[in-house]
C-alpha atoms as a PDB file:
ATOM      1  CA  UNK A   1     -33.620  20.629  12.275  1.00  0.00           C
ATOM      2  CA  UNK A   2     -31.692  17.874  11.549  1.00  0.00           C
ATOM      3  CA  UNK A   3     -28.573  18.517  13.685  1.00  0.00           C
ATOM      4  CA  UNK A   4     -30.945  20.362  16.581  1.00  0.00           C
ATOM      5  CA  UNK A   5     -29.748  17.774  18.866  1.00  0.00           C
ATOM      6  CA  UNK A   6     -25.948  17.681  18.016  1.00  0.00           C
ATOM      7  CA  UNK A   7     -25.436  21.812  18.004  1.00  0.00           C
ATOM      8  CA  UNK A   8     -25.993  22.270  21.404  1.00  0.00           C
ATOM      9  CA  UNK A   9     -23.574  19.912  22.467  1.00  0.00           C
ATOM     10  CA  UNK A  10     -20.378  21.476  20.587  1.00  0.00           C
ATOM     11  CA  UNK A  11     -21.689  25.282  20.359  1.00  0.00           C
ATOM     12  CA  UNK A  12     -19.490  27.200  18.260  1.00  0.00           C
ATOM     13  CA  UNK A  13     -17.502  24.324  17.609  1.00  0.00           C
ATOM     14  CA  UNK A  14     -19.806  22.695  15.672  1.00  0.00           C
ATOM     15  CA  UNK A  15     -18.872  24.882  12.514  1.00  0.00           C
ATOM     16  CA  UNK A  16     -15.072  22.852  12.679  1.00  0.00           C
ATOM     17  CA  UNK A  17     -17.396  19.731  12.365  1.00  0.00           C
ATOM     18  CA  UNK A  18     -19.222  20.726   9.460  1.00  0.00           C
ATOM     19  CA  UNK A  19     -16.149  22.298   7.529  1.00  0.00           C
ATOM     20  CA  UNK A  20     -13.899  19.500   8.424  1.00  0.00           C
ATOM     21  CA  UNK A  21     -12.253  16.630   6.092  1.00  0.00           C
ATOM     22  CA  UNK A  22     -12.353  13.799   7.272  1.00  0.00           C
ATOM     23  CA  UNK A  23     -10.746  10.483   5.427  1.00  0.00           C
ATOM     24  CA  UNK A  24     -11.928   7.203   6.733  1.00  0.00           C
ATOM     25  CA  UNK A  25      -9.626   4.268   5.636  1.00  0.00           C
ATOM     26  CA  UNK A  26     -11.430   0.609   5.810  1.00  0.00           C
ATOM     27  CA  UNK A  27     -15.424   0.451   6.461  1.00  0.00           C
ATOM     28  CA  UNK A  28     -15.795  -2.625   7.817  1.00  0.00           C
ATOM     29  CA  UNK A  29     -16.899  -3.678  11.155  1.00  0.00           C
ATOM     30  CA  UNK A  30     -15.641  -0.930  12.911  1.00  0.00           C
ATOM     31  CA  UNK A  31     -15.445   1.497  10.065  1.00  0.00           C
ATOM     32  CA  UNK A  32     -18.741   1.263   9.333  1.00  0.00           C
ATOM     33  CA  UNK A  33     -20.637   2.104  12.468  1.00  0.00           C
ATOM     34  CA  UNK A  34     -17.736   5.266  12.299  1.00  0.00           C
ATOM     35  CA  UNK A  35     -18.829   6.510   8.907  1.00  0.00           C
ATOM     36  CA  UNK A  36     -22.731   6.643  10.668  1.00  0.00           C
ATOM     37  CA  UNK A  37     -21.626   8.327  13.310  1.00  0.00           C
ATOM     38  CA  UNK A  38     -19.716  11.035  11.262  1.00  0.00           C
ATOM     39  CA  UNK A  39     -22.401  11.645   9.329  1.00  0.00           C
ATOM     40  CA  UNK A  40     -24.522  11.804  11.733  1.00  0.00           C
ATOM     41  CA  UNK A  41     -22.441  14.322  13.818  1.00  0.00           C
ATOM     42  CA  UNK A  42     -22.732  16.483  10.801  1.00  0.00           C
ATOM     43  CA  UNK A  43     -19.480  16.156   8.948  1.00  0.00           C
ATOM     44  CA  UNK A  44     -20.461  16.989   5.669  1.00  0.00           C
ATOM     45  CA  UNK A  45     -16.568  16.338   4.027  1.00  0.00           C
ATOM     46  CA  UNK A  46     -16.138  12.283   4.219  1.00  0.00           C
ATOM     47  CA  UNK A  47     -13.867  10.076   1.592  1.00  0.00           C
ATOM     48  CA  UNK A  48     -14.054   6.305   2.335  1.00  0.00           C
ATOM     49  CA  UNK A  49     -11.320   4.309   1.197  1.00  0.00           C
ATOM     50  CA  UNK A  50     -12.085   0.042   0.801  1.00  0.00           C
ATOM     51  CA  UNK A  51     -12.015  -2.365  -2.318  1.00  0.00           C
ATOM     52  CA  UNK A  52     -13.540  -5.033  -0.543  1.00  0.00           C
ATOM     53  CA  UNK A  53     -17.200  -6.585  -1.255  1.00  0.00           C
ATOM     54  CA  UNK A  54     -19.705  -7.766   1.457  1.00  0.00           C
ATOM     55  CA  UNK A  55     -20.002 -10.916   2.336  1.00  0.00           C
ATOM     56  CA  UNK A  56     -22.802 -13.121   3.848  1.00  0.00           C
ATOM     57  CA  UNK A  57     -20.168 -13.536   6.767  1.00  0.00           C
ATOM     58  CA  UNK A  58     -20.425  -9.472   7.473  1.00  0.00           C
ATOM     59  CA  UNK A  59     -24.385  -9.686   8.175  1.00  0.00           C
ATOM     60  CA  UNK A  60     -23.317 -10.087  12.095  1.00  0.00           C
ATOM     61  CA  UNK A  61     -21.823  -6.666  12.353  1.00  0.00           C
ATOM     62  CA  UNK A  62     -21.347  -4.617   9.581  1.00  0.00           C
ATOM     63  CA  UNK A  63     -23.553  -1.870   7.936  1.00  0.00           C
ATOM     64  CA  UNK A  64     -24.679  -2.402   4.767  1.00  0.00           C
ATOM     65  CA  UNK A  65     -24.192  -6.232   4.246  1.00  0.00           C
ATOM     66  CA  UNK A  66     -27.279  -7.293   3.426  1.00  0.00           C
ATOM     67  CA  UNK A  67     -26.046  -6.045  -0.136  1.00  0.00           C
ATOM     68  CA  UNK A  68     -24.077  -9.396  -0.288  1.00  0.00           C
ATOM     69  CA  UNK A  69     -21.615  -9.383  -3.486  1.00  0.00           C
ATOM     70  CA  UNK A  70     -21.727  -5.697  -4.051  1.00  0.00           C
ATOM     71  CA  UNK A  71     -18.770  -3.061  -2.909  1.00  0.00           C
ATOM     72  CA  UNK A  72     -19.029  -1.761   0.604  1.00  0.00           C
ATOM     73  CA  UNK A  73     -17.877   1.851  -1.286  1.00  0.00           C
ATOM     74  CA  UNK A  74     -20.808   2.042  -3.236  1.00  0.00           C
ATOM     75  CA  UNK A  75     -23.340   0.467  -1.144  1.00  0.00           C
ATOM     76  CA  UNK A  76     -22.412   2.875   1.632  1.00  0.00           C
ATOM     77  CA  UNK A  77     -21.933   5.912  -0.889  1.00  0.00           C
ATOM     78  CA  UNK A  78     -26.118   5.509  -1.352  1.00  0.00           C
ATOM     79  CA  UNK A  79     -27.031   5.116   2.033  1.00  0.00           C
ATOM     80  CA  UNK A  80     -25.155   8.464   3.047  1.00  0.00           C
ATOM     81  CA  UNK A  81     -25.231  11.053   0.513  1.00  0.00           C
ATOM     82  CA  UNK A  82     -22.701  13.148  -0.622  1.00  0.00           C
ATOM     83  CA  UNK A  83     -19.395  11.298   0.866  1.00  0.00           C
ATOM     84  CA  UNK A  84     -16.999  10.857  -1.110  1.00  0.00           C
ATOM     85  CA  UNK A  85     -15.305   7.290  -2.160  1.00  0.00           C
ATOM     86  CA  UNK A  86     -12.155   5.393  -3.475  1.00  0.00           C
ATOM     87  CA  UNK A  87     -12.388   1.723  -4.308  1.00  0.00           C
ATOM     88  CA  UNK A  88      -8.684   0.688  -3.564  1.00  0.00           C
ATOM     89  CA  UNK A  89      -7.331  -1.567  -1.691  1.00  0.00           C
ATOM     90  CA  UNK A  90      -4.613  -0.447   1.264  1.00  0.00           C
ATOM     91  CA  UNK A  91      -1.318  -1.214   1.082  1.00  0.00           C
ATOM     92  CA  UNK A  92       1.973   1.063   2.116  1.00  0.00           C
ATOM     93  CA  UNK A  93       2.598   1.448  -1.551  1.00  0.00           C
ATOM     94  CA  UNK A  94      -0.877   2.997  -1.873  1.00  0.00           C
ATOM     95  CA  UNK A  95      -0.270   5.169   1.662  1.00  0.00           C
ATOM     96  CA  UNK A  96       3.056   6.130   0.059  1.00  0.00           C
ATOM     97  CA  UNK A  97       1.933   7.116  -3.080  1.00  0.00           C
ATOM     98  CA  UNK A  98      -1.745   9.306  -1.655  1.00  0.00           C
ATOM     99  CA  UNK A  99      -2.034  12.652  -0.862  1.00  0.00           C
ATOM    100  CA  UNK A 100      -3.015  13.444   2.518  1.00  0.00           C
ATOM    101  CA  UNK A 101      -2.909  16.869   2.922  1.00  0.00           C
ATOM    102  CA  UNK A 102      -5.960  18.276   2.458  1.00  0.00           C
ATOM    103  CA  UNK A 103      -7.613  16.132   4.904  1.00  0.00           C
ATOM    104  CA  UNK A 104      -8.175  17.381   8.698  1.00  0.00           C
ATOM    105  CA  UNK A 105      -8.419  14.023  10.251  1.00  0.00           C
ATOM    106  CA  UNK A 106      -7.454  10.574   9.264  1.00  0.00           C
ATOM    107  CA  UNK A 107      -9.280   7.673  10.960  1.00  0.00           C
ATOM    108  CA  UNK A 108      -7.498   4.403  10.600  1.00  0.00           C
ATOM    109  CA  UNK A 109     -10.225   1.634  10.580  1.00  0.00           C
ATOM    110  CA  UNK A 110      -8.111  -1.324   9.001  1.00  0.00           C
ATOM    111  CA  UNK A 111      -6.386  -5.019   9.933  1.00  0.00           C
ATOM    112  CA  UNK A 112      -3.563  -5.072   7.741  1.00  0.00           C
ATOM    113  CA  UNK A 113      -0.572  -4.161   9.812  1.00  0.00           C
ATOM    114  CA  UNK A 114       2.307  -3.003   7.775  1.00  0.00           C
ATOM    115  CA  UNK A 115      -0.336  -0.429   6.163  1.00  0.00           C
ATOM    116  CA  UNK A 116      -1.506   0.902   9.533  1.00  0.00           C
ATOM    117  CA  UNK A 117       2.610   1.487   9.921  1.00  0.00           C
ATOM    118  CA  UNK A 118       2.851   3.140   6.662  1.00  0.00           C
ATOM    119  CA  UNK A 119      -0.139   5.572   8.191  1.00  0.00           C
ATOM    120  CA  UNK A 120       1.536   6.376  11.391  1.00  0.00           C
ATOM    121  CA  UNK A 121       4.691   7.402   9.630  1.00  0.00           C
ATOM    122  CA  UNK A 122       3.254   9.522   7.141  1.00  0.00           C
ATOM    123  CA  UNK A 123      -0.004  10.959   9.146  1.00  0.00           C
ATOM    124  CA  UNK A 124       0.699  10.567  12.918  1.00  0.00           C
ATOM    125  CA  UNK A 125      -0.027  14.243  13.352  1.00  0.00           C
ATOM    126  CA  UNK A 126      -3.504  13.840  11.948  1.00  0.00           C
ATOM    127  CA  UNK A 127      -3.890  10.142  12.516  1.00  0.00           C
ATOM    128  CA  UNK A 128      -6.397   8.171  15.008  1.00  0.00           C
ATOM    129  CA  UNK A 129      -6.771   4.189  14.838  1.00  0.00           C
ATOM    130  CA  UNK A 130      -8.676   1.540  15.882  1.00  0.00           C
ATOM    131  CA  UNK A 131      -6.677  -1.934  17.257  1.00  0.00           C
ATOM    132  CA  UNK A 132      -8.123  -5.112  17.704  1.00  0.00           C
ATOM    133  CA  UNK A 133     -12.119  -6.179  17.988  1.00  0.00           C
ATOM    134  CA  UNK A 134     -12.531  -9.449  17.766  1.00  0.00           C
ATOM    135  CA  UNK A 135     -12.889 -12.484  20.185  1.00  0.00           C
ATOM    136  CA  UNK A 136     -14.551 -10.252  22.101  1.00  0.00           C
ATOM    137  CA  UNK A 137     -18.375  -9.376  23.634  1.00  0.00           C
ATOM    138  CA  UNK A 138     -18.562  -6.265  26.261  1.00  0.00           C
ATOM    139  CA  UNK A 139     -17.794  -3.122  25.062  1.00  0.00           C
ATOM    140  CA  UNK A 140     -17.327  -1.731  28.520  1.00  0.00           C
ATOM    141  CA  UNK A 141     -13.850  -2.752  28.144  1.00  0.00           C
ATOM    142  CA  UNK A 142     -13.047  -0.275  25.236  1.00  0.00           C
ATOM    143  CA  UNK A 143     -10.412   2.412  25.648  1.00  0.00           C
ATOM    144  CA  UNK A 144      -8.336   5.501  24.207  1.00  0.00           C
ATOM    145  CA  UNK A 145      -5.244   6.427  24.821  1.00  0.00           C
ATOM    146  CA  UNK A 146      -2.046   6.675  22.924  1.00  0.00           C
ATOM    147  CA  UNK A 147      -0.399   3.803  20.814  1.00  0.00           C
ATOM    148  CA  UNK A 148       2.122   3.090  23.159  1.00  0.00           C
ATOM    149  CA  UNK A 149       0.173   2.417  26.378  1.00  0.00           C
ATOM    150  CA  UNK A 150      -2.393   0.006  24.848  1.00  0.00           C
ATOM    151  CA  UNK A 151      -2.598  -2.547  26.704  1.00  0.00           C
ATOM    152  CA  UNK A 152      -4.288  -6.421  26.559  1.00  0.00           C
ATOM    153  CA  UNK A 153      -4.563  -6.539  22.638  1.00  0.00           C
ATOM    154  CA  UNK A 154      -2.624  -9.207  20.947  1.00  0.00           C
ATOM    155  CA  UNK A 155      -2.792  -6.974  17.920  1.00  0.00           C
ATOM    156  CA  UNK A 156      -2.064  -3.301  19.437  1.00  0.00           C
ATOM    157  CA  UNK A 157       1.305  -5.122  20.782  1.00  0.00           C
ATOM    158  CA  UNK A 158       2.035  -6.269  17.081  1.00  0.00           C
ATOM    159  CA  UNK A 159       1.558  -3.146  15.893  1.00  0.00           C
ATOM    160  CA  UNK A 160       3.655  -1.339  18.727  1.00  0.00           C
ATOM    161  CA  UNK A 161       6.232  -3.900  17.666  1.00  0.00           C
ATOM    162  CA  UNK A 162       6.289  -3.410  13.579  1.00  0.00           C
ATOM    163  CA  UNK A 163       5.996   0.450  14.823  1.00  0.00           C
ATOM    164  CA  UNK A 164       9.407   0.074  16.915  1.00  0.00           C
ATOM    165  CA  UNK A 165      10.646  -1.967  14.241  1.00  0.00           C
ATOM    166  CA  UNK A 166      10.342   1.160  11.851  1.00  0.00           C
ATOM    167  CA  UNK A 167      11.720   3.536  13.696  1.00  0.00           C
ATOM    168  CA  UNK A 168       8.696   5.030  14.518  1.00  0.00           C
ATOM    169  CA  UNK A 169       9.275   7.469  17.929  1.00  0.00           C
ATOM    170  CA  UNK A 170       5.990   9.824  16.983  1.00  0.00           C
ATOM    171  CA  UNK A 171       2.304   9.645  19.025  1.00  0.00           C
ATOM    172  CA  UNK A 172      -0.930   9.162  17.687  1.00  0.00           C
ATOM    173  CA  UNK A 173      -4.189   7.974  19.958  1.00  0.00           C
ATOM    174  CA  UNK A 174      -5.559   4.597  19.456  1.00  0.00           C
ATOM    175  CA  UNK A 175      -9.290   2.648  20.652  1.00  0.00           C
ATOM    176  CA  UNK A 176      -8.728  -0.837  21.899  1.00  0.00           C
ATOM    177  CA  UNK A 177     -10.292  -2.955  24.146  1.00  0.00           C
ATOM    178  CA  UNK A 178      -8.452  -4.579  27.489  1.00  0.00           C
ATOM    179  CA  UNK A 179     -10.956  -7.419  27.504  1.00  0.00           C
ATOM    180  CA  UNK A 180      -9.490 -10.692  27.130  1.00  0.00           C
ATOM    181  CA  UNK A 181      -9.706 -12.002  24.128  1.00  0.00           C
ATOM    182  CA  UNK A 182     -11.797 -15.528  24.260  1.00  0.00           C
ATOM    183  CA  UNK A 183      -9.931 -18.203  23.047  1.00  0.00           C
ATOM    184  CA  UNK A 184     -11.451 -20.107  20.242  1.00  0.00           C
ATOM    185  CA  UNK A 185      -9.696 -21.425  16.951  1.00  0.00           C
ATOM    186  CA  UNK A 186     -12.369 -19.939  14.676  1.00  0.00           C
ATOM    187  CA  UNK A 187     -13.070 -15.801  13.783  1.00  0.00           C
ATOM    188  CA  UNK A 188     -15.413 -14.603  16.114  1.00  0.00           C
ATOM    189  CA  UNK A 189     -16.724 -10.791  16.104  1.00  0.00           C
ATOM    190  CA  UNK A 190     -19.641  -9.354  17.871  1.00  0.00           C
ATOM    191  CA  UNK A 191     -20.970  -6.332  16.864  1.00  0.00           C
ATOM    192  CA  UNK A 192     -21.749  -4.960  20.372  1.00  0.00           C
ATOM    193  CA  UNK A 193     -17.793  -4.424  20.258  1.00  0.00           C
ATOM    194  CA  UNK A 194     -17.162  -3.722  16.831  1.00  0.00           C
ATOM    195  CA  UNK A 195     -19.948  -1.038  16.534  1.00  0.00           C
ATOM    196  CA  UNK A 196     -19.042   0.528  19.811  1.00  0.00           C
ATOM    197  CA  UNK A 197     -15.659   0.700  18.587  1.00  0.00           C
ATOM    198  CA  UNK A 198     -16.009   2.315  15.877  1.00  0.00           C
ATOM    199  CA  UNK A 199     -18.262   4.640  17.491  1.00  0.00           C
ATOM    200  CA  UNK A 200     -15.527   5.660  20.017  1.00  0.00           C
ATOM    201  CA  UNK A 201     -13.228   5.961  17.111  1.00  0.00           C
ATOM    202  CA  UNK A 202     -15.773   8.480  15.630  1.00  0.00           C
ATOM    203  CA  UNK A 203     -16.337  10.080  19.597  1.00  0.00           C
ATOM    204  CA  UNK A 204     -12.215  10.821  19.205  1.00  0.00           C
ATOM    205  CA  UNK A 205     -12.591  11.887  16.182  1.00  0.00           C
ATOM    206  CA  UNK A 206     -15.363  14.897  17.068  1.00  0.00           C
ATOM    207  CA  UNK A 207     -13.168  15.673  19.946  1.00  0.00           C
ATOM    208  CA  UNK A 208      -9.880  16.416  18.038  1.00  0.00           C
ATOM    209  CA  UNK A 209     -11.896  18.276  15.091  1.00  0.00           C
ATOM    210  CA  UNK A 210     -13.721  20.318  17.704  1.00  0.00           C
ATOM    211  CA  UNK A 211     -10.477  21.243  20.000  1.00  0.00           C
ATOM    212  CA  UNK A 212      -9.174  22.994  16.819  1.00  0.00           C
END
């Protein structure tokens, strides 16, 4: 009963959602609302990678903060059963060093720039990613498409650039929003953008699992 709504959507596809693997790196903002929507879709096979704790700052946007000073791993590891978790912080050493190969799908949900390179070299055949979220508020502006044609997102062009600067000459898709960002001095995040991208992050997600 509890995926009667879902099955009829994917059909016989919906058995490459249950049996997939799916490793979901950073459950923040955007991360978070992902993870719900995975697990909601009926993936049963999640690992969620983050070493930070929440912060009273998160309470705008991100699941789970209300659990202020405790790890976003475990906190989300009891509100959805049965996922898996690693309490590590990301850095290319740490991509470099992990085995991906047993995963299906690997959904990049991070900030920190040379890491999300580190990804694309070593998982760009498996690899989806989310850019840039904040100083923004409508969500209508959100879009996927591959790496190289984002467009409007101070931080999908540095990425494109540390990419280039690599070497990197593979593909991978990539949700980002062509909004302007507003400009203001101080962090600003809304979570009618950060939820919504993360939820088209897990949308791209479904679809590559289920084209299998």
């Amino acid at each position: 009963m509890r995926f009667e709504r879902v099955k009829p959507l994917f059909g016989t596809n919906f058995t490459n959602i249950k049996e997939s693997k799916i490793l979901l790196i950073g459950v923040g903002g955007v991360g978070g609302f992902c993870l719900d929507c995975l697990y909601r879709s009926g993936v049963r096979d999640i690992t969620i990678v983050d070493f930070d704790t929440f912060d009273e700052t998160n309470q705008n946007r991100q699941i789970g903060s209300e659990n202020i000073g405790q790890k976003k791993v475990e906190v989300l590891s009891k509100k959805y059963p049965n996922i898996r978790y690693i309490d590590k912080k990301i850095s290319p050493q740490w991509v470099k060093e992990f085995d991906f190969e047993k995963f299906d799908l690997v959904v990049d949900a991070i900030d920190d720039i040379p890491s999300k390179v580190a990804l694309a070299h070593k998982t760009y055949d498996k690899l989806i990613s989310s850019c840039g979220a904040a100083k923004r508020i409508d969500p209508t502006k959100i879009k996927i498409d591959s790496i190289w044609k984002t467009t409007n997102d101070p931080f999908a062009k540095k990425f494109r650039y540390e990419l280039k600067r690599s070497n990197f000459d593979k593909d991978f898709q990539a949700v980002f929003s062509t909004e302007d960002p507003i400009r203001i001095n101080e962090l600003g995040s809304f979570v009618g953008v950060s939820g919504a991208m993360g939820l088209a992050l897990c949308s791209l997600g479904i679809k590559k699992i289920t084209s299998r």
